[in-house]
C-alpha atoms as a PDB file:
ATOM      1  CA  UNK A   1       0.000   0.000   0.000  1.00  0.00           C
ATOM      2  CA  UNK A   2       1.088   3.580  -0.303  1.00  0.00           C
ATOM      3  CA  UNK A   3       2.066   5.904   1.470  1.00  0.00           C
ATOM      4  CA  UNK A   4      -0.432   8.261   0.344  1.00  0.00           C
ATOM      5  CA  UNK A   5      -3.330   5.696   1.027  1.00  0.00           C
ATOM      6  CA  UNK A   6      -1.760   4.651   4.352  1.00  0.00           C
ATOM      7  CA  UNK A   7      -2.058   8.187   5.328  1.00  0.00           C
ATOM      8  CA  UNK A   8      -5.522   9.242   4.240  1.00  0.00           C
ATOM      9  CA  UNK A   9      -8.333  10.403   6.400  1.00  0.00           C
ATOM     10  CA  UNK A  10     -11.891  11.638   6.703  1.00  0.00           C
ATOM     11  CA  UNK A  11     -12.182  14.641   5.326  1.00  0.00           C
ATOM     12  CA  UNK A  12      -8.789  14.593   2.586  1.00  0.00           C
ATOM     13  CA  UNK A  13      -9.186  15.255  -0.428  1.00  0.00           C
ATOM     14  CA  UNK A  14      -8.337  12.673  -3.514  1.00  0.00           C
ATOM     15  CA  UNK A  15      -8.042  12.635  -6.829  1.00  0.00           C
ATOM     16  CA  UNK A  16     -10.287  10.049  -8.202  1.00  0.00           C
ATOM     17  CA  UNK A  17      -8.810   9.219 -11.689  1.00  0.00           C
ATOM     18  CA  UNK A  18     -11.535   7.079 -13.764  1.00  0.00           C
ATOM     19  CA  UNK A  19     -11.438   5.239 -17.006  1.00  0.00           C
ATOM     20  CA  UNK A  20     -10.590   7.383 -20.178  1.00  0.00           C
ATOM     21  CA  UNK A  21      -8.501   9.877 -18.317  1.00  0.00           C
ATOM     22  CA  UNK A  22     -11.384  11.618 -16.475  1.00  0.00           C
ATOM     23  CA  UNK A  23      -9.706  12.949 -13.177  1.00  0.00           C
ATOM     24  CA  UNK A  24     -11.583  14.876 -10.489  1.00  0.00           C
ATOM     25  CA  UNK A  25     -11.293  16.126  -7.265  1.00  0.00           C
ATOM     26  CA  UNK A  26     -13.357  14.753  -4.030  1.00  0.00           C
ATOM     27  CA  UNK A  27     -13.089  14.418  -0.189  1.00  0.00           C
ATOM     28  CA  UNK A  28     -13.082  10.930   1.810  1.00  0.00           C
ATOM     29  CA  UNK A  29     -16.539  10.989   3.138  1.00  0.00           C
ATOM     30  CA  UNK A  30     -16.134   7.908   5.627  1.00  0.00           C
ATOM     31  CA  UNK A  31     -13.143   5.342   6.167  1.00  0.00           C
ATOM     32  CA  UNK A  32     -13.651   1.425   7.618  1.00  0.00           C
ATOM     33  CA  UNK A  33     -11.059  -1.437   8.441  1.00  0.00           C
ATOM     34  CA  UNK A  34     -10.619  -2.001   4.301  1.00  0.00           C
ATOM     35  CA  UNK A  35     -11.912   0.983   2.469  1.00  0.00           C
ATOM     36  CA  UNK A  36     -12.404   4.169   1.866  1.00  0.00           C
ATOM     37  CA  UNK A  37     -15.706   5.972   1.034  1.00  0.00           C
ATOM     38  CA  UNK A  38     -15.817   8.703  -1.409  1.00  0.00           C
ATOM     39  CA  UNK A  39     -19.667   9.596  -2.346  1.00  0.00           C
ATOM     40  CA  UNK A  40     -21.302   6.986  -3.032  1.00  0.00           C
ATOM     41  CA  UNK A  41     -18.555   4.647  -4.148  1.00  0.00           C
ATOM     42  CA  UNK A  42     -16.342   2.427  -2.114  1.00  0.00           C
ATOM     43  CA  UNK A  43     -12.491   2.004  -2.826  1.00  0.00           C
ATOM     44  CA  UNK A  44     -10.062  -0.348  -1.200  1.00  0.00           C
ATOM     45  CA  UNK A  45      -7.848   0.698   1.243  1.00  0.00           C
ATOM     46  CA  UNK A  46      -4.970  -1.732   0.518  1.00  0.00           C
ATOM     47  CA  UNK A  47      -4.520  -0.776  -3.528  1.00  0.00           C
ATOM     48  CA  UNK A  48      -7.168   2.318  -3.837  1.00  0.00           C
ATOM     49  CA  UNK A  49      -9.072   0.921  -6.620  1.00  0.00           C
ATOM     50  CA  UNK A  50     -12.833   0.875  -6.953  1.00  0.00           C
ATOM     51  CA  UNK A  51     -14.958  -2.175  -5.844  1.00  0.00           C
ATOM     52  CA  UNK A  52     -16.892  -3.606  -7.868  1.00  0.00           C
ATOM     53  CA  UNK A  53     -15.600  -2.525 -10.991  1.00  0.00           C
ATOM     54  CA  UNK A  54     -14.498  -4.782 -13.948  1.00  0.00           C
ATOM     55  CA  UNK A  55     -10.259  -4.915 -13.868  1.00  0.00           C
ATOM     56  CA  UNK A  56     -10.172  -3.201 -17.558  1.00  0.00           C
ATOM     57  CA  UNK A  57     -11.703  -0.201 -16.709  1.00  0.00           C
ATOM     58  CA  UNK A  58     -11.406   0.715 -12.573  1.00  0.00           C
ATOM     59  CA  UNK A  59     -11.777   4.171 -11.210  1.00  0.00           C
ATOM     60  CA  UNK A  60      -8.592   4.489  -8.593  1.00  0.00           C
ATOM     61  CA  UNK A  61      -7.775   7.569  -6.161  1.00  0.00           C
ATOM     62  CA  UNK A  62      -4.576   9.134  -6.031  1.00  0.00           C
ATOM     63  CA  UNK A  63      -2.806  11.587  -4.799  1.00  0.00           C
ATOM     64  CA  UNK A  64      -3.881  15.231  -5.623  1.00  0.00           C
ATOM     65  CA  UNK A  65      -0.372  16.599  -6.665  1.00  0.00           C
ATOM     66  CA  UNK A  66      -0.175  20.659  -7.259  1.00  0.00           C
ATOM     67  CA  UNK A  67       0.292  20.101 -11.067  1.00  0.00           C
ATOM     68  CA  UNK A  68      -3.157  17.639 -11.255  1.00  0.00           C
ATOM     69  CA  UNK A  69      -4.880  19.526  -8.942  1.00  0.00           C
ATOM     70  CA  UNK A  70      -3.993  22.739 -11.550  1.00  0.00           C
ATOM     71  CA  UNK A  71      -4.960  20.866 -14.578  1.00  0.00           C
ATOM     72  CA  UNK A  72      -8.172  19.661 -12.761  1.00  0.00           C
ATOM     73  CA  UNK A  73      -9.174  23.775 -12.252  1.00  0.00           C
ATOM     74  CA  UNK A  74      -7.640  24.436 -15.536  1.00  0.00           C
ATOM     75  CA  UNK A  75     -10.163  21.992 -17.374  1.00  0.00           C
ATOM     76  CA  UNK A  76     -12.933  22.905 -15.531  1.00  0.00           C
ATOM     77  CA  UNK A  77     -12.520  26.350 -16.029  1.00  0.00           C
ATOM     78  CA  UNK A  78     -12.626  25.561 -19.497  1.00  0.00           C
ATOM     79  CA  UNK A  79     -15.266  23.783 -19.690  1.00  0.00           C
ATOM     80  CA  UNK A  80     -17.073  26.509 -17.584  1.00  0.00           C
ATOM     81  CA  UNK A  81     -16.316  28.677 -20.523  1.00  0.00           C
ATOM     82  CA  UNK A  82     -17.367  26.331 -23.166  1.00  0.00           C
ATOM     83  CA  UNK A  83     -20.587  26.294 -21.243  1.00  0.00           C
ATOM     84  CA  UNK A  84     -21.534  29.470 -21.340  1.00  0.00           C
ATOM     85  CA  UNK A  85     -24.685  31.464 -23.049  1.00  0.00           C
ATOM     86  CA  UNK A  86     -22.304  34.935 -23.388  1.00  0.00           C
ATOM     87  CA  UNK A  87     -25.731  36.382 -24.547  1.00  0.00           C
ATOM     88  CA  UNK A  88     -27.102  37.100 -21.314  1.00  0.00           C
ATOM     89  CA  UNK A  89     -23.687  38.316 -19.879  1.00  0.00           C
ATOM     90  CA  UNK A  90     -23.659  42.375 -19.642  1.00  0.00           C
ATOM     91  CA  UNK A  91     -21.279  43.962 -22.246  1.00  0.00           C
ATOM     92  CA  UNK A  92     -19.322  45.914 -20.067  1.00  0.00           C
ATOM     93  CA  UNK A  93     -18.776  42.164 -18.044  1.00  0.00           C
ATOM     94  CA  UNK A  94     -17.636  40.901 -21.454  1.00  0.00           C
ATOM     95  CA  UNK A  95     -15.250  43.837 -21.955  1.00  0.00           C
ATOM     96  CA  UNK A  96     -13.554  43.368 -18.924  1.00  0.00           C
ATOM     97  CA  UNK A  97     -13.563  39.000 -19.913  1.00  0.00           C
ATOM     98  CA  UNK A  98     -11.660  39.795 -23.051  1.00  0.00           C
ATOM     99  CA  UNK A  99      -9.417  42.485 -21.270  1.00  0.00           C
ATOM    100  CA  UNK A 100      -8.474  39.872 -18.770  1.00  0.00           C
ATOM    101  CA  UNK A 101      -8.059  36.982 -21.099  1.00  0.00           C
ATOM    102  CA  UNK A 102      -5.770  39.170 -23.214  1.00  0.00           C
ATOM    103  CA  UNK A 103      -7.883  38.448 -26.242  1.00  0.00           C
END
């Protein structure tokens, strides 16, 4: 087991990579003897992997290192922006978006 796993505790936060590269952020709700609980889902305490998943595709935590964590923001930023019906945002709002942005 890890040092990073041996060390966790309720109320830490993980980074819970799942399958196709999807990484977020969450917080160990609960821990017993053998696992940890993050949400709804349970992962094991002696390799950090998901129970109950298939072996090809298992969600795992690890830990959430400055340059993840970054990315992680970075991407949901992002995405924030993708998101977003500019329409109802005020010019002068949008002005000071661009300015920012250097765009």
């Amino acid at each position: 087991m890890s040092e990073f796993l041996n060390n966790l505790k309720e109320g830490d936060t993980v980074v819970v990579d799942h399958s196709f590269g999807r990484v977020r952020l969450a917080t160990v709700d609960r821990l017993t003897k053998t696992q940890f609980i993050v949400g709804s889902y349970r992962y094991s305490r002696k390799d950090g992997y998901r129970i109950g998943q298939h072996y090809g595709r298992r969600d795992f935590l690890r830990e959430p290192t400055p340059t993840v964590v970054e990315k992680i923001n970075r991407d949901r930023a992002i995405d924030k922006l993708r998101h977003t019906d500019f329409a109802n945002i005020p010019t002068e709002n949008l002005m000071k978006a661009v300015e920012a942005l250097g765009i």
